[in-house]
Protein backbone atom coordinates (compact mmCIF):
# COMPACT_ATOMS: atom_id res chain seq x y z
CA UNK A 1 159.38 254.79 41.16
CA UNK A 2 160.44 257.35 43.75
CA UNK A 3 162.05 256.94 47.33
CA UNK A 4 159.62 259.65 48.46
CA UNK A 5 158.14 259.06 51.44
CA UNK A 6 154.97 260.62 50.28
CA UNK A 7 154.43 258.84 47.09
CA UNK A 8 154.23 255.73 48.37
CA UNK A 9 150.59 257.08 50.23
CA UNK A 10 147.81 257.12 48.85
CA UNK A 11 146.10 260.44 48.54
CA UNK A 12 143.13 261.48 50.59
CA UNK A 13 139.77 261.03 49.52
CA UNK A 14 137.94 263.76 48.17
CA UNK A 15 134.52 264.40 49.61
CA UNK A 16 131.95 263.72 47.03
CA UNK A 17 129.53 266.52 46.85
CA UNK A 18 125.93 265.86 48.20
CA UNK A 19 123.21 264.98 46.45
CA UNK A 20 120.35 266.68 48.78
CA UNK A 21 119.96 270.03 46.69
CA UNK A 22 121.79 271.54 49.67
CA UNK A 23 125.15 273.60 49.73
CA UNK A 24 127.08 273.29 52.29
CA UNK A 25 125.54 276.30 54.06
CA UNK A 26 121.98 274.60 53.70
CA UNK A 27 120.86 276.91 50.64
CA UNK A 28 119.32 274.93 47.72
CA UNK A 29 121.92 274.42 44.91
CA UNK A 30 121.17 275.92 41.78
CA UNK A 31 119.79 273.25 40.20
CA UNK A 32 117.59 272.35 42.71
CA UNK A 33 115.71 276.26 42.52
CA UNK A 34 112.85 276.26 41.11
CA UNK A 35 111.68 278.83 38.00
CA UNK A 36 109.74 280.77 40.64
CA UNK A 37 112.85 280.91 43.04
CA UNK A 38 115.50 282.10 40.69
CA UNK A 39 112.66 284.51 39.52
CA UNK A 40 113.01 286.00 43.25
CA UNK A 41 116.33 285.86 43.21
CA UNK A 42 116.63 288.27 40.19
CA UNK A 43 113.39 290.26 41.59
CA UNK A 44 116.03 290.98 45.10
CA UNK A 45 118.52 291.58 42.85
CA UNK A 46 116.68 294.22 41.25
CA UNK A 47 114.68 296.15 44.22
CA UNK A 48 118.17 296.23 45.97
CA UNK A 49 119.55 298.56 42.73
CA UNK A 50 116.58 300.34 43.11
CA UNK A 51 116.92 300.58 47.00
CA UNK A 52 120.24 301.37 47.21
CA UNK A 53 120.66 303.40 43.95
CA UNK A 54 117.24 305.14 43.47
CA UNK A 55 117.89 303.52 39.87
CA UNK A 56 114.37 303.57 37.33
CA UNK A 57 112.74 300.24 36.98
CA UNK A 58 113.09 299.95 33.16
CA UNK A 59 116.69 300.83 33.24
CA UNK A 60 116.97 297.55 36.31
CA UNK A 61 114.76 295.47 34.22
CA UNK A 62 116.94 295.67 31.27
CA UNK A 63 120.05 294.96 33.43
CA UNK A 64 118.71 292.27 34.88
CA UNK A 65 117.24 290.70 32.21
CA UNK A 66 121.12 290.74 30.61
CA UNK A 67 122.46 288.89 33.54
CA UNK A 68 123.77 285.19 33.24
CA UNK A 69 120.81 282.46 34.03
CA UNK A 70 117.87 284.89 33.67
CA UNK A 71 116.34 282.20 30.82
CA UNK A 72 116.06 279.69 34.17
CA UNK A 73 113.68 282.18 35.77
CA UNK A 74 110.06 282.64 35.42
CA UNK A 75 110.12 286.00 33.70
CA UNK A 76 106.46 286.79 34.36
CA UNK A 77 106.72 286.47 37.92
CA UNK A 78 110.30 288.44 37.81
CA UNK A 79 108.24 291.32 36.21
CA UNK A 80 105.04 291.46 38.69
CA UNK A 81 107.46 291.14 41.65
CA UNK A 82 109.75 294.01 40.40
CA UNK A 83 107.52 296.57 39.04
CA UNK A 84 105.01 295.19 41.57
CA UNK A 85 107.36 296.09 44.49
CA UNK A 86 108.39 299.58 43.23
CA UNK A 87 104.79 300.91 42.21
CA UNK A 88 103.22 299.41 45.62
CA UNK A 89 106.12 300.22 47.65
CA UNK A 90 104.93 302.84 49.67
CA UNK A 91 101.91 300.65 50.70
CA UNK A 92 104.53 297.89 51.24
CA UNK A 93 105.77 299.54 53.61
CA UNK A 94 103.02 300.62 55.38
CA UNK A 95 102.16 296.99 56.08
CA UNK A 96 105.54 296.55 57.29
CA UNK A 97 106.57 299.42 59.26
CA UNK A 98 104.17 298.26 62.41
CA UNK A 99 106.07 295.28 62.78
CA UNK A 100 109.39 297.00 63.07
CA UNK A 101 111.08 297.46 66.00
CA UNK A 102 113.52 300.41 64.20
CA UNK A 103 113.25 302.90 62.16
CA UNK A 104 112.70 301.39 58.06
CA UNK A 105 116.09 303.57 57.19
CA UNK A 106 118.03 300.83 59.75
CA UNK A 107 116.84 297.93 57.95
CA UNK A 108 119.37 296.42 55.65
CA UNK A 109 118.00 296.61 51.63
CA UNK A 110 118.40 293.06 51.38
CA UNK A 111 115.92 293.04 54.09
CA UNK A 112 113.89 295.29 52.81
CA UNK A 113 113.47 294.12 49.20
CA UNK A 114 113.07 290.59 51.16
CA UNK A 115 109.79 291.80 52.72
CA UNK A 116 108.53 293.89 49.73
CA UNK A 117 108.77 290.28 48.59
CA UNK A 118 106.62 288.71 50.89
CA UNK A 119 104.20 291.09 51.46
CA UNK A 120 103.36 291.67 47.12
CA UNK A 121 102.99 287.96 47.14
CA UNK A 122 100.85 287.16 50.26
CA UNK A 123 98.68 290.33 48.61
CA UNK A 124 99.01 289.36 44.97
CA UNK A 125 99.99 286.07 44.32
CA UNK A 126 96.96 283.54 46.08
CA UNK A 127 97.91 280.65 43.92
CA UNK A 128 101.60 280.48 45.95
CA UNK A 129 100.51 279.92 49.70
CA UNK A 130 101.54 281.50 52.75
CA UNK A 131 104.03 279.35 53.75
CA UNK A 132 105.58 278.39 50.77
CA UNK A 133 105.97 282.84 50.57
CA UNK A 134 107.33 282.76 53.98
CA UNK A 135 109.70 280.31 53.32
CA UNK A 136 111.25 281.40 50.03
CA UNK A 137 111.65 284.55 51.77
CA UNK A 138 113.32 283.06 54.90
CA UNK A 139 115.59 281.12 51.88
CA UNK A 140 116.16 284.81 50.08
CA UNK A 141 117.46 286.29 53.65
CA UNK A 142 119.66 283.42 54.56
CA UNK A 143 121.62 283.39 50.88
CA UNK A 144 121.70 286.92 50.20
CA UNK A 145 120.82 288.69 53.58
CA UNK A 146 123.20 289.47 57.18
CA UNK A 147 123.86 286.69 59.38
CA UNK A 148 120.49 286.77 61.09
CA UNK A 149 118.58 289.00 58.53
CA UNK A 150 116.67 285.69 57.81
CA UNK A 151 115.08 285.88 61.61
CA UNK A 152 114.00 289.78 60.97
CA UNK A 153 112.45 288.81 57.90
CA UNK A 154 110.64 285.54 59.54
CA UNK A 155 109.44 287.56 62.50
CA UNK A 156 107.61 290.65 59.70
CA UNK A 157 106.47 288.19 57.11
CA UNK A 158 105.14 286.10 60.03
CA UNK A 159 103.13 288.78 62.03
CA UNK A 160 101.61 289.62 58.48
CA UNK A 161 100.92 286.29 57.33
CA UNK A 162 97.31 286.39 59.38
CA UNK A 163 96.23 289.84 58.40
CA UNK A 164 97.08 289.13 54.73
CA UNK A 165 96.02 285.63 54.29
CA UNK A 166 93.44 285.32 57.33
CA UNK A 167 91.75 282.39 56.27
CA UNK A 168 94.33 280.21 54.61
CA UNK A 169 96.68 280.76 57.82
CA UNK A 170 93.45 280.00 59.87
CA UNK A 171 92.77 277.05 57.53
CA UNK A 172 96.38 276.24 58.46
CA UNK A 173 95.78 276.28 62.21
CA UNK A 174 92.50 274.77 62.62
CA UNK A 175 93.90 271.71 60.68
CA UNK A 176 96.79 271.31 63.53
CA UNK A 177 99.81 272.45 61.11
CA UNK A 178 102.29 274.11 63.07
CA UNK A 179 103.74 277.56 62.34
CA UNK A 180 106.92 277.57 59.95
């Protein structure tokens, strides 16, 4: 036994982490993702090399594929959502443009591959519905996206939801459920 002053103290708690699925932030922890949310997360990943670096989609799939904790991800949807994205992006984009209020070169690639997100599933993928799409997306912005990107992205996705999905959103509304 010491004469320290500071031995005789007992040392402070450590938090225990929570158990929500949360972070700290409020993004889900990994374990608490889903097979279809990693698969976006690797799908961002992706469109933002191919964004930013004009790199081919085989060359990104292969990459990607590589990366740690790709086996947690649905593969299949990985694959429609990236080659989806870069073979539709032009009509992406024309969905999206209207809703901007810049130019589509001042929107962050985050951002960008974000609502190339959105809009392939709302077009191509009925059995996920609309809000679940806008939400994951709204998730996507907030981890990986600039301090408000997550609002941009809420505001596009949102405006689109009712041309792309008129009668589940309508469904949605009649019924008395409020907007995300």
């Amino acid at each position: 036994m010491t004469d320290h002053p500071q031995d005789s103290q007992a040392p402070a708690a450590t938090p225990r982490p929570s158990r929500s699925g949360l972070t700290s932030t409020g993004a889900r922890k990994a374990s608490a993702k889903s097979t279809r949310s990693r698969a976006r997360e690797f799908a961002l990943q992706a469109l933002y090399q191919h964004l930013v670096g004009g790199n081919d989609a085989a060359a990104i799939d292969a990459f990607t594929r590589d990366l740690a904790g790709f086996h947690k991800a649905d593969a299949a949807h990985y694959d429609a959502l990236l080659h989806g994205c870069i073979e539709g992006a032009s009509g992406l984009d024309a969905l999206i443009l209207p809703l901007l209020d810049r130019k589509m070169e001042e929107i962050s690639p985050v951002e960008h591959a974000v609502m190339w997100i959105g809009v392939y599933e709302f077009q191509h993928c009925l059995d996920v519905p609309w809000r679940v799409v806008l939400n994951e997306c709204i998730e996507l912005a907030k981890e990986f996206g600039g301090t408000d990107g997550h609002k941009y992205v809420n505001g596009v996705l949102n405006g689109l939801a009712p041309q792309l999905r008129a009668a589940e959103v309508e469904s949605d509304r009649a019924s008395g459920k409020s907007r995300p």
